[in-house]
PDB file of N, CA and C in Angstrom:
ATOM      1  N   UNK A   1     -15.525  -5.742   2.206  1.00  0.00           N
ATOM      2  CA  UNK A   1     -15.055  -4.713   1.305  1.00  0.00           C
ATOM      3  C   UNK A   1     -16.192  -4.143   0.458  1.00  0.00           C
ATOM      4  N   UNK A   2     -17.102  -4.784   0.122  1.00  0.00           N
ATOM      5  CA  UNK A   2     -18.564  -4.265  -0.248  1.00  0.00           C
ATOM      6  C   UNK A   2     -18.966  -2.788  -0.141  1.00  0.00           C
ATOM      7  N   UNK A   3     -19.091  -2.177  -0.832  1.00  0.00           N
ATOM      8  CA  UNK A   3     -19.157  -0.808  -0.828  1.00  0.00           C
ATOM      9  C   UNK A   3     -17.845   0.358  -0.203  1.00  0.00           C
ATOM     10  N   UNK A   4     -16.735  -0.048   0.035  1.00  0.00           N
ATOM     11  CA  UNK A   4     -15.795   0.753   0.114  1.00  0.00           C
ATOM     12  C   UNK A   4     -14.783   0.928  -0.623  1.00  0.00           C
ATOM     13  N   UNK A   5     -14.010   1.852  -0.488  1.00  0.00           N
ATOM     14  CA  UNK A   5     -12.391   2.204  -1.569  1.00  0.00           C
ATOM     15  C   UNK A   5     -11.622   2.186  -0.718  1.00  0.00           C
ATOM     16  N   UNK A   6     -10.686   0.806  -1.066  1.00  0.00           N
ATOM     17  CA  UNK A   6      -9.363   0.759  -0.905  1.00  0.00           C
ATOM     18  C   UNK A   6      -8.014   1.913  -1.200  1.00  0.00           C
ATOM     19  N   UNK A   7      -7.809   2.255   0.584  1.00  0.00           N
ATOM     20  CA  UNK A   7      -7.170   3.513   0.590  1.00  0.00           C
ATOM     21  C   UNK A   7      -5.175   3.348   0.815  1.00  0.00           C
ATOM     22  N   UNK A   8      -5.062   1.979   0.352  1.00  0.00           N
ATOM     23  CA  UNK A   8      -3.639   1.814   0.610  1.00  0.00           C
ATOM     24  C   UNK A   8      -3.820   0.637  -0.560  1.00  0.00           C
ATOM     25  N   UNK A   9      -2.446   0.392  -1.374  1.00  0.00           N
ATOM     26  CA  UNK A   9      -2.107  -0.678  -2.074  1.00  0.00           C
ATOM     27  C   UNK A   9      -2.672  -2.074  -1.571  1.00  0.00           C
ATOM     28  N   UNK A  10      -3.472  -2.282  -2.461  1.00  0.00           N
ATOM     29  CA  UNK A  10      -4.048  -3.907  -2.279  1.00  0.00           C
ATOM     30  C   UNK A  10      -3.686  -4.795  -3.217  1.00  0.00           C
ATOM     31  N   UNK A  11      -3.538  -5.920  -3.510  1.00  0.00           N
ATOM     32  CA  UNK A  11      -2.357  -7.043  -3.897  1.00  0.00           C
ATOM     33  C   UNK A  11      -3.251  -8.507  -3.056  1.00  0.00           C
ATOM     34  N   UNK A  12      -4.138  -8.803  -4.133  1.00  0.00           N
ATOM     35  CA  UNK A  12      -4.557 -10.153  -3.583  1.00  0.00           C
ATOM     36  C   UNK A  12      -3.826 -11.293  -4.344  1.00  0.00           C
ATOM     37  N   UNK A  13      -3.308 -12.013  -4.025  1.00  0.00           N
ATOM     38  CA  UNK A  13      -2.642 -13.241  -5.015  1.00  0.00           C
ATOM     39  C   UNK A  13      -3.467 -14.951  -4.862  1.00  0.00           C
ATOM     40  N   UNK A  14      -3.576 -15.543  -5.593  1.00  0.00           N
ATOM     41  CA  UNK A  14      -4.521 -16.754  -5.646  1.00  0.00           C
ATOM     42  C   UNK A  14      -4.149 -17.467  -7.118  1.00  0.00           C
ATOM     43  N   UNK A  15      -4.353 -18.545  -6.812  1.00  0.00           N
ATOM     44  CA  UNK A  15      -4.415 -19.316  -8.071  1.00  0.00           C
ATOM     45  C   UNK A  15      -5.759 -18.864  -9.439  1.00  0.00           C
ATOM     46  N   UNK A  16      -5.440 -19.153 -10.596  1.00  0.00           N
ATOM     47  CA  UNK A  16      -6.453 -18.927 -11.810  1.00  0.00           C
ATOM     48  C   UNK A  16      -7.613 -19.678 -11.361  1.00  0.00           C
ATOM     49  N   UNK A  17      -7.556 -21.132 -10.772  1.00  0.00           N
ATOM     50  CA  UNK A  17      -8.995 -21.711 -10.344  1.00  0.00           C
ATOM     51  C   UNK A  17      -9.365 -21.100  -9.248  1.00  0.00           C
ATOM     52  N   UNK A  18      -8.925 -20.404  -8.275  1.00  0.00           N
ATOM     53  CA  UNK A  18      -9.555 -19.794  -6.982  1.00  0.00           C
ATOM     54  C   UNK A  18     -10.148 -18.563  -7.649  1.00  0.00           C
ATOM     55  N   UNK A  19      -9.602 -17.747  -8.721  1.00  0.00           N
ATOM     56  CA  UNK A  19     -10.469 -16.592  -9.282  1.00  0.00           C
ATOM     57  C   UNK A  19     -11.100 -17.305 -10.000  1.00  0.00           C
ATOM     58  N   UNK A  20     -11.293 -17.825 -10.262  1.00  0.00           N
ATOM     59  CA  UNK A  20     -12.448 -18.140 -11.627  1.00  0.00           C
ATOM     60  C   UNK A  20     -13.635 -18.595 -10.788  1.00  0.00           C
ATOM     61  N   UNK A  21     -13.639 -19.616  -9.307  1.00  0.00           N
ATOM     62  CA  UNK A  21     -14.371 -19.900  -8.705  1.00  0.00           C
ATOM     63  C   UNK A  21     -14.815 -18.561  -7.658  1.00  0.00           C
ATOM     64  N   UNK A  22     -14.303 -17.590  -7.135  1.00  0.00           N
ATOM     65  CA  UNK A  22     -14.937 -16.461  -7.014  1.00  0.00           C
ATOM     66  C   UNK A  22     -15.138 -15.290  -7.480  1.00  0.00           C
ATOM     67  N   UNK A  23     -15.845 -15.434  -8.751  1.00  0.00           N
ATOM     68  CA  UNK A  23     -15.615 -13.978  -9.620  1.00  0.00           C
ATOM     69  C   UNK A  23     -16.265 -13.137  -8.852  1.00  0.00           C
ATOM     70  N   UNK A  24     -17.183 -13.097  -8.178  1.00  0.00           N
ATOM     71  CA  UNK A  24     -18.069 -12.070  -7.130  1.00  0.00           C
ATOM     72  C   UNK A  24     -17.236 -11.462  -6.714  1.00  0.00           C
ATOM     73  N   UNK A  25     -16.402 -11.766  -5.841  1.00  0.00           N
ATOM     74  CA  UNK A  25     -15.493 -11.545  -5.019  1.00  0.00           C
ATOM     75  C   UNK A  25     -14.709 -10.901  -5.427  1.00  0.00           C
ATOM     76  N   UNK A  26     -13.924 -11.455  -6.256  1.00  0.00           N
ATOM     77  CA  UNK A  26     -12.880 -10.260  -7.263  1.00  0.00           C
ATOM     78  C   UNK A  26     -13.196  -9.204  -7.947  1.00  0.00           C
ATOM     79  N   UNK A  27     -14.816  -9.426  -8.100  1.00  0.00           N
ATOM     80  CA  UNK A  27     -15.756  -7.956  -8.794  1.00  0.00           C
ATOM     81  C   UNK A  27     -15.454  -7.280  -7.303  1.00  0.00           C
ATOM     82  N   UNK A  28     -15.768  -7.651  -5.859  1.00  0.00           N
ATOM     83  CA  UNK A  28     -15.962  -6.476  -4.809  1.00  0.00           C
ATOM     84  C   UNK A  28     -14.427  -5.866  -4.413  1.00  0.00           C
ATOM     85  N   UNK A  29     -13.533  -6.893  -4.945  1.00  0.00           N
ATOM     86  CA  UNK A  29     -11.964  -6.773  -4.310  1.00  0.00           C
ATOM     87  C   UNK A  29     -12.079  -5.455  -5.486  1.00  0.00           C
ATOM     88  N   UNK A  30     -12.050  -5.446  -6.910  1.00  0.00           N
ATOM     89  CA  UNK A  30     -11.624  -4.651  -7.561  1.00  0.00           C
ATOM     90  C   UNK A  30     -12.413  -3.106  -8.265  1.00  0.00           C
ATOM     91  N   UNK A  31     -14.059  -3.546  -7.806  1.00  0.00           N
ATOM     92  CA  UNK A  31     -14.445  -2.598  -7.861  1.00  0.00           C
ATOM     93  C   UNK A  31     -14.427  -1.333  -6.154  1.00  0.00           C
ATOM     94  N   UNK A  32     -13.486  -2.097  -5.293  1.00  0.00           N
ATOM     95  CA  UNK A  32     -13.130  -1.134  -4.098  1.00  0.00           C
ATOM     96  C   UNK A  32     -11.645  -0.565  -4.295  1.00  0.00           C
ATOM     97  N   UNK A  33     -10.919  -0.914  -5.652  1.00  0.00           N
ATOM     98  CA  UNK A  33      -9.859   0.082  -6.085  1.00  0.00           C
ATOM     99  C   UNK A  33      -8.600  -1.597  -5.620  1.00  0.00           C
ATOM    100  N   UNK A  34      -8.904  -2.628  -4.883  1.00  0.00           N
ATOM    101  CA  UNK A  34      -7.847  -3.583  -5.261  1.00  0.00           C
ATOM    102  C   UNK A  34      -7.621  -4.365  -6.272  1.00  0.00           C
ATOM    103  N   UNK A  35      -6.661  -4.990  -6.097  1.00  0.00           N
ATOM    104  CA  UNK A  35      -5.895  -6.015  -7.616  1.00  0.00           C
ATOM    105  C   UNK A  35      -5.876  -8.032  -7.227  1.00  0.00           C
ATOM    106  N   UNK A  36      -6.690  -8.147  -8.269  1.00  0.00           N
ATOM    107  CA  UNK A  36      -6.093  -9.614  -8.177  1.00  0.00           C
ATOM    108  C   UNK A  36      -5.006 -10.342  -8.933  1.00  0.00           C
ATOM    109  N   UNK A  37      -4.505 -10.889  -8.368  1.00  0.00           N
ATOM    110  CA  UNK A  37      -3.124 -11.568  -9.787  1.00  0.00           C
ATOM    111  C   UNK A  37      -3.148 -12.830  -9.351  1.00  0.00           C
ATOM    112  N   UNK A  38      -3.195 -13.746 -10.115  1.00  0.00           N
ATOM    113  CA  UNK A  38      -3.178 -14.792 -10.251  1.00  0.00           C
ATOM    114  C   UNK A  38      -1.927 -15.925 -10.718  1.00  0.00           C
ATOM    115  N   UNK A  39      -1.836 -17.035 -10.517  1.00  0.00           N
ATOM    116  CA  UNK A  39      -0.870 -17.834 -10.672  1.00  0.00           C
ATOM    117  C   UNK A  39       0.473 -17.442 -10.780  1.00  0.00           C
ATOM    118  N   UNK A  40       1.127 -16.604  -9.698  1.00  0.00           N
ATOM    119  CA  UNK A  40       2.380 -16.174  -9.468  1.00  0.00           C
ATOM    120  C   UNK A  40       2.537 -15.681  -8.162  1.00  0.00           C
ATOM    121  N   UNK A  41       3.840 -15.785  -7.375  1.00  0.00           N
ATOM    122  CA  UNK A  41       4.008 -15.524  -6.021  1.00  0.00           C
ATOM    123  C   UNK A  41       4.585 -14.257  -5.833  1.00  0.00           C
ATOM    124  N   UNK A  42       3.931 -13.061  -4.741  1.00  0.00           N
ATOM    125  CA  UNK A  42       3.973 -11.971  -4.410  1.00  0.00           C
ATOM    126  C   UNK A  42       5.818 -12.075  -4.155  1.00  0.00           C
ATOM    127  N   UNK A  43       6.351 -12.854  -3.658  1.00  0.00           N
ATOM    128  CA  UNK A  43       7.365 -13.127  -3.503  1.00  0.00           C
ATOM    129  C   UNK A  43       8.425 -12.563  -4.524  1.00  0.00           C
ATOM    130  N   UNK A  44       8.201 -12.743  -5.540  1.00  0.00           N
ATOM    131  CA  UNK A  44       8.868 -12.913  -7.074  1.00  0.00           C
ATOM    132  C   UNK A  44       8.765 -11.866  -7.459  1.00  0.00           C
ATOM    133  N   UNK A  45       7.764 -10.579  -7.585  1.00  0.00           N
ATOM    134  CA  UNK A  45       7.175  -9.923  -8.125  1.00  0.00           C
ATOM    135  C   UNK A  45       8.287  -8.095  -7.844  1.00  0.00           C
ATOM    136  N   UNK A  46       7.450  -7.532  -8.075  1.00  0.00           N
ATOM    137  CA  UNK A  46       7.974  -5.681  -8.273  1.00  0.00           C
ATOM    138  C   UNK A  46       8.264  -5.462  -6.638  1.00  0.00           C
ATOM    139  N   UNK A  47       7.828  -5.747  -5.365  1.00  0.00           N
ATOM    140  CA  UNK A  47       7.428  -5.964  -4.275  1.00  0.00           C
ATOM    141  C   UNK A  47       8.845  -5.370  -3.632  1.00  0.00           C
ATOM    142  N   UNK A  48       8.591  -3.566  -3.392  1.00  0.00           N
ATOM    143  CA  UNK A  48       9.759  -2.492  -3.281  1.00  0.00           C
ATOM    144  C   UNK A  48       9.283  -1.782  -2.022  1.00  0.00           C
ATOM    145  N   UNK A  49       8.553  -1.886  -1.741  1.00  0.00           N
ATOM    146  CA  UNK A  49       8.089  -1.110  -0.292  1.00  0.00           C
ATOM    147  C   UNK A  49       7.430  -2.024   0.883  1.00  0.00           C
ATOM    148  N   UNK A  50       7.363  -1.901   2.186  1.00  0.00           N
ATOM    149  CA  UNK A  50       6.610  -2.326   3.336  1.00  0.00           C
ATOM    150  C   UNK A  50       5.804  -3.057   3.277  1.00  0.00           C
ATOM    151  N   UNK A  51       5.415  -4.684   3.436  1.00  0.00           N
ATOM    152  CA  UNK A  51       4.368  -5.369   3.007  1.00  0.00           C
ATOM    153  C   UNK A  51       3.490  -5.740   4.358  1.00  0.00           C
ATOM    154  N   UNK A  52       2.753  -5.920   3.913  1.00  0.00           N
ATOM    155  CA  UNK A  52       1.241  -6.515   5.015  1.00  0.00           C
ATOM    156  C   UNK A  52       0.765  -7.615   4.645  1.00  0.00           C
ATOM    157  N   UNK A  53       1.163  -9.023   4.644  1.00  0.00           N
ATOM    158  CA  UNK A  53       0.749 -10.178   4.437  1.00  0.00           C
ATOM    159  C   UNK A  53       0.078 -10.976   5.397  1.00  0.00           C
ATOM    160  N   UNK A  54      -0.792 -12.004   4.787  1.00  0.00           N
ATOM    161  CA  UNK A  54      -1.110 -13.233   5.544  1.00  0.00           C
ATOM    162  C   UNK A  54      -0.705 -14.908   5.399  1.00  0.00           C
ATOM    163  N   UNK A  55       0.545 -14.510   4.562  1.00  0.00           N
ATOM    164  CA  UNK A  55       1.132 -15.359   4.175  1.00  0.00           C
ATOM    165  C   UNK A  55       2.886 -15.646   4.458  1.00  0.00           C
ATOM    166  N   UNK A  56       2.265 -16.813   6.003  1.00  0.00           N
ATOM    167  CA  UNK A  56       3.631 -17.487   6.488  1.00  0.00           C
ATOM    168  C   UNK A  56       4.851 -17.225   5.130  1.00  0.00           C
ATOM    169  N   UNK A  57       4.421 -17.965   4.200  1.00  0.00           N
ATOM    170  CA  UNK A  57       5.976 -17.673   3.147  1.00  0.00           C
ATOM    171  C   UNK A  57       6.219 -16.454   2.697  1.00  0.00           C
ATOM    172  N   UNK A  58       5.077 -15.600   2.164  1.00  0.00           N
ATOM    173  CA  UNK A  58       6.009 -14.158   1.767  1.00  0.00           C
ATOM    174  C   UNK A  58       6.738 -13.748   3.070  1.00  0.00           C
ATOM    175  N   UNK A  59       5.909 -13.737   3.987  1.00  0.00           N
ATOM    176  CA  UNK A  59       6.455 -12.877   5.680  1.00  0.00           C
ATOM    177  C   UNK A  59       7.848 -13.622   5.320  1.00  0.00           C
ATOM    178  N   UNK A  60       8.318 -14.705   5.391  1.00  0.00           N
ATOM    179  CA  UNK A  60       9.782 -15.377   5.630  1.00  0.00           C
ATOM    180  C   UNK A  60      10.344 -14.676   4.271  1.00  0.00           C
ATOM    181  N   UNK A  61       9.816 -15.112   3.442  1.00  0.00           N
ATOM    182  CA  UNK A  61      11.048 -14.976   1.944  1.00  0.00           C
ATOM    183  C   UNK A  61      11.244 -13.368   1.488  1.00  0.00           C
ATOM    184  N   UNK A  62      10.037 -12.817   1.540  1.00  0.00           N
ATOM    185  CA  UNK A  62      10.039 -11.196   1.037  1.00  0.00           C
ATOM    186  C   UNK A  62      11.023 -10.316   1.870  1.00  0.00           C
ATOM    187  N   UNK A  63      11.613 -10.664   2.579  1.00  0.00           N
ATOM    188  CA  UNK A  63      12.659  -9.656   3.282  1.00  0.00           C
ATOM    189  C   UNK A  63      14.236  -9.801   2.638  1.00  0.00           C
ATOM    190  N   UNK A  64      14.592 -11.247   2.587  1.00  0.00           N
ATOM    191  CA  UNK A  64      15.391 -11.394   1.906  1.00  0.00           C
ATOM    192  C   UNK A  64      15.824 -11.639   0.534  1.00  0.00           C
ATOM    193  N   UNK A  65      14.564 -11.899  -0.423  1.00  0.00           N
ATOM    194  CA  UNK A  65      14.338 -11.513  -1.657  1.00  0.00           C
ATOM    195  C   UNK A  65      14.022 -10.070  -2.237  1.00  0.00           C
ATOM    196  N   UNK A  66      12.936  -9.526  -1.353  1.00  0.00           N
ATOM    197  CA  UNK A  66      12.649  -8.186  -1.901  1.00  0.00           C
ATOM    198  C   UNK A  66      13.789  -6.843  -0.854  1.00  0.00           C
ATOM    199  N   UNK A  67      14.610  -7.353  -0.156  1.00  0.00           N
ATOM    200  CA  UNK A  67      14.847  -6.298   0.820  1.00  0.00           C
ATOM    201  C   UNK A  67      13.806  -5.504   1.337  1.00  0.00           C
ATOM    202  N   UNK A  68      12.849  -5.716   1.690  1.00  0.00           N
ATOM    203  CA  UNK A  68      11.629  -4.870   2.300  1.00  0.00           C
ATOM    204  C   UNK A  68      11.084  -5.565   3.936  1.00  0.00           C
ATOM    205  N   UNK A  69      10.635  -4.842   4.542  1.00  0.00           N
ATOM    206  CA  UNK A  69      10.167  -5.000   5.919  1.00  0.00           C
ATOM    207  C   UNK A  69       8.999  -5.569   5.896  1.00  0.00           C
ATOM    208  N   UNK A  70       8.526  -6.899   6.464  1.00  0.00           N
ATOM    209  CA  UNK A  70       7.114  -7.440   6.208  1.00  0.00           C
ATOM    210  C   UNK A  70       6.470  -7.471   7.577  1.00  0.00           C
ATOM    211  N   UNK A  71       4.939  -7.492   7.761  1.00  0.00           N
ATOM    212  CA  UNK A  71       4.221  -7.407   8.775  1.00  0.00           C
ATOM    213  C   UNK A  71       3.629  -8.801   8.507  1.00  0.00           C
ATOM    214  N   UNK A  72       3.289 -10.112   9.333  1.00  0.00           N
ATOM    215  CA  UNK A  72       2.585 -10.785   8.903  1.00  0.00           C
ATOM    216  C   UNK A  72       1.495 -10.955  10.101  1.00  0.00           C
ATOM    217  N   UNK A  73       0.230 -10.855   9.539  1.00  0.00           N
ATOM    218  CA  UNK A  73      -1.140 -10.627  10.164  1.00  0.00           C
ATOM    219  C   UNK A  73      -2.322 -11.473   9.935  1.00  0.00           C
ATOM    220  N   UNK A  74      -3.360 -11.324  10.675  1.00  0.00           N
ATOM    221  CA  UNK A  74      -4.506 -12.256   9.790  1.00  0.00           C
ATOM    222  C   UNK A  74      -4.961 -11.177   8.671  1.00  0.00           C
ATOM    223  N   UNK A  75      -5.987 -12.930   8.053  1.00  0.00           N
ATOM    224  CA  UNK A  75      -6.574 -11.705   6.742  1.00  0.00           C
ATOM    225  C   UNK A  75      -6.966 -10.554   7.066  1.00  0.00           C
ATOM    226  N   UNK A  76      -8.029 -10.380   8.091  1.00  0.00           N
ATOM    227  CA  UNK A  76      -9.359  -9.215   8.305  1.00  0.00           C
ATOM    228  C   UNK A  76      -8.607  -7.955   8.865  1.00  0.00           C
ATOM    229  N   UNK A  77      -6.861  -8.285   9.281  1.00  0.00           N
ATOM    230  CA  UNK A  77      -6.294  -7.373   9.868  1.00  0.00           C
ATOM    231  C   UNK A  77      -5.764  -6.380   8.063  1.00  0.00           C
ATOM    232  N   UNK A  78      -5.432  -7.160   7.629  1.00  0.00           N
ATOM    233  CA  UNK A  78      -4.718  -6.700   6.216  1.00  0.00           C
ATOM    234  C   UNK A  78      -5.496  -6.042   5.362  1.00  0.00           C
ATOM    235  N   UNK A  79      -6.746  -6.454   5.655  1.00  0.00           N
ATOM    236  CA  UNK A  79      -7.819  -5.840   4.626  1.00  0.00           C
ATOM    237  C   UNK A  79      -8.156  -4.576   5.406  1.00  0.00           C
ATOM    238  N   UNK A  80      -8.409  -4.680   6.424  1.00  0.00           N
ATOM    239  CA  UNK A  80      -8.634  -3.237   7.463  1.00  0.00           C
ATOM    240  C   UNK A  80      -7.930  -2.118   7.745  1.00  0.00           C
ATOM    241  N   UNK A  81      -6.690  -2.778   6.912  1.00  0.00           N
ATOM    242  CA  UNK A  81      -5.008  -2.022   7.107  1.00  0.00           C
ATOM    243  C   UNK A  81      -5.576  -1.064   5.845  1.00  0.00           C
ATOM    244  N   UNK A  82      -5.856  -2.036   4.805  1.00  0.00           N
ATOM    245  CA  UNK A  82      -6.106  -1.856   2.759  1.00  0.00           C
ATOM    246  C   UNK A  82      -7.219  -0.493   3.094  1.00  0.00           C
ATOM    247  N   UNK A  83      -8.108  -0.455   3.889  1.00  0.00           N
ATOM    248  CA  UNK A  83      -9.112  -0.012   3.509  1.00  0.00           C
ATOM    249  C   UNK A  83      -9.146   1.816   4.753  1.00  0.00           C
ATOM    250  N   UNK A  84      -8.158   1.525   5.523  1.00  0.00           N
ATOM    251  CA  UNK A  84      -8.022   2.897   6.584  1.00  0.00           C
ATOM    252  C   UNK A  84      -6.433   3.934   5.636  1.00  0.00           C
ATOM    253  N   UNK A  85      -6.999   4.814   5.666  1.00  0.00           N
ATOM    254  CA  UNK A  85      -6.284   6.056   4.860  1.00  0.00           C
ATOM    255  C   UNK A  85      -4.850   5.683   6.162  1.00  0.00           C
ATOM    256  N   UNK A  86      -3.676   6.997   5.081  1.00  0.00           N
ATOM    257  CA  UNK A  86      -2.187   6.943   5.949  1.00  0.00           C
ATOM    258  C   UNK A  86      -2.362   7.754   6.956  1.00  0.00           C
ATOM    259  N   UNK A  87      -2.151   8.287   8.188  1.00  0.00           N
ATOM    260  CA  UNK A  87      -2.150   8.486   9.301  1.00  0.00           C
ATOM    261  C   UNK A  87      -0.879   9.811   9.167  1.00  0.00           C
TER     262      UNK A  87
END
């Protein structure tokens, strides 16, 4: 993600010790226009439109919690999704 802008909603979720142990990282996630949030599950959250996860549990729970349609993918697919304009 290093030198590009995130051209679709990005939504990284991680624990407070996983950001604190890569602040680099969350400088390149957020200076390319994404979001980190910490210690809370995407699951739970505002989460109203089409998701792109890499996460076995949102893919299961976010359809029937959020009513929304989930894609579940690897990371490098989701970030590549984050970073190509809408079609």
């Amino acid at each position: 993600m290093k030198g590009k802008t995130v051209q679709r909603e990005l939504w990284v979720c991680t624990s407070r010790h996983a950001k604190e142990r890569a602040k680099e990282s969350v400088r390149i996630i957020e200076k390319a226009g994404g979001h980190v949030l910490c210690d809370t599950c995407a699951v739970v959250t505002w989460i109203n439109e089409p998701v792109m996860t890499n996460s076995a549990k949102s893919a299961y729970y976010t359809p029937t919690m959020n009513k929304v349609n989930v894609t579940l993918a690897p990371l490098k697919e989701c970030i590549q999704t984050a970073l190509t304009s809408h079609s």
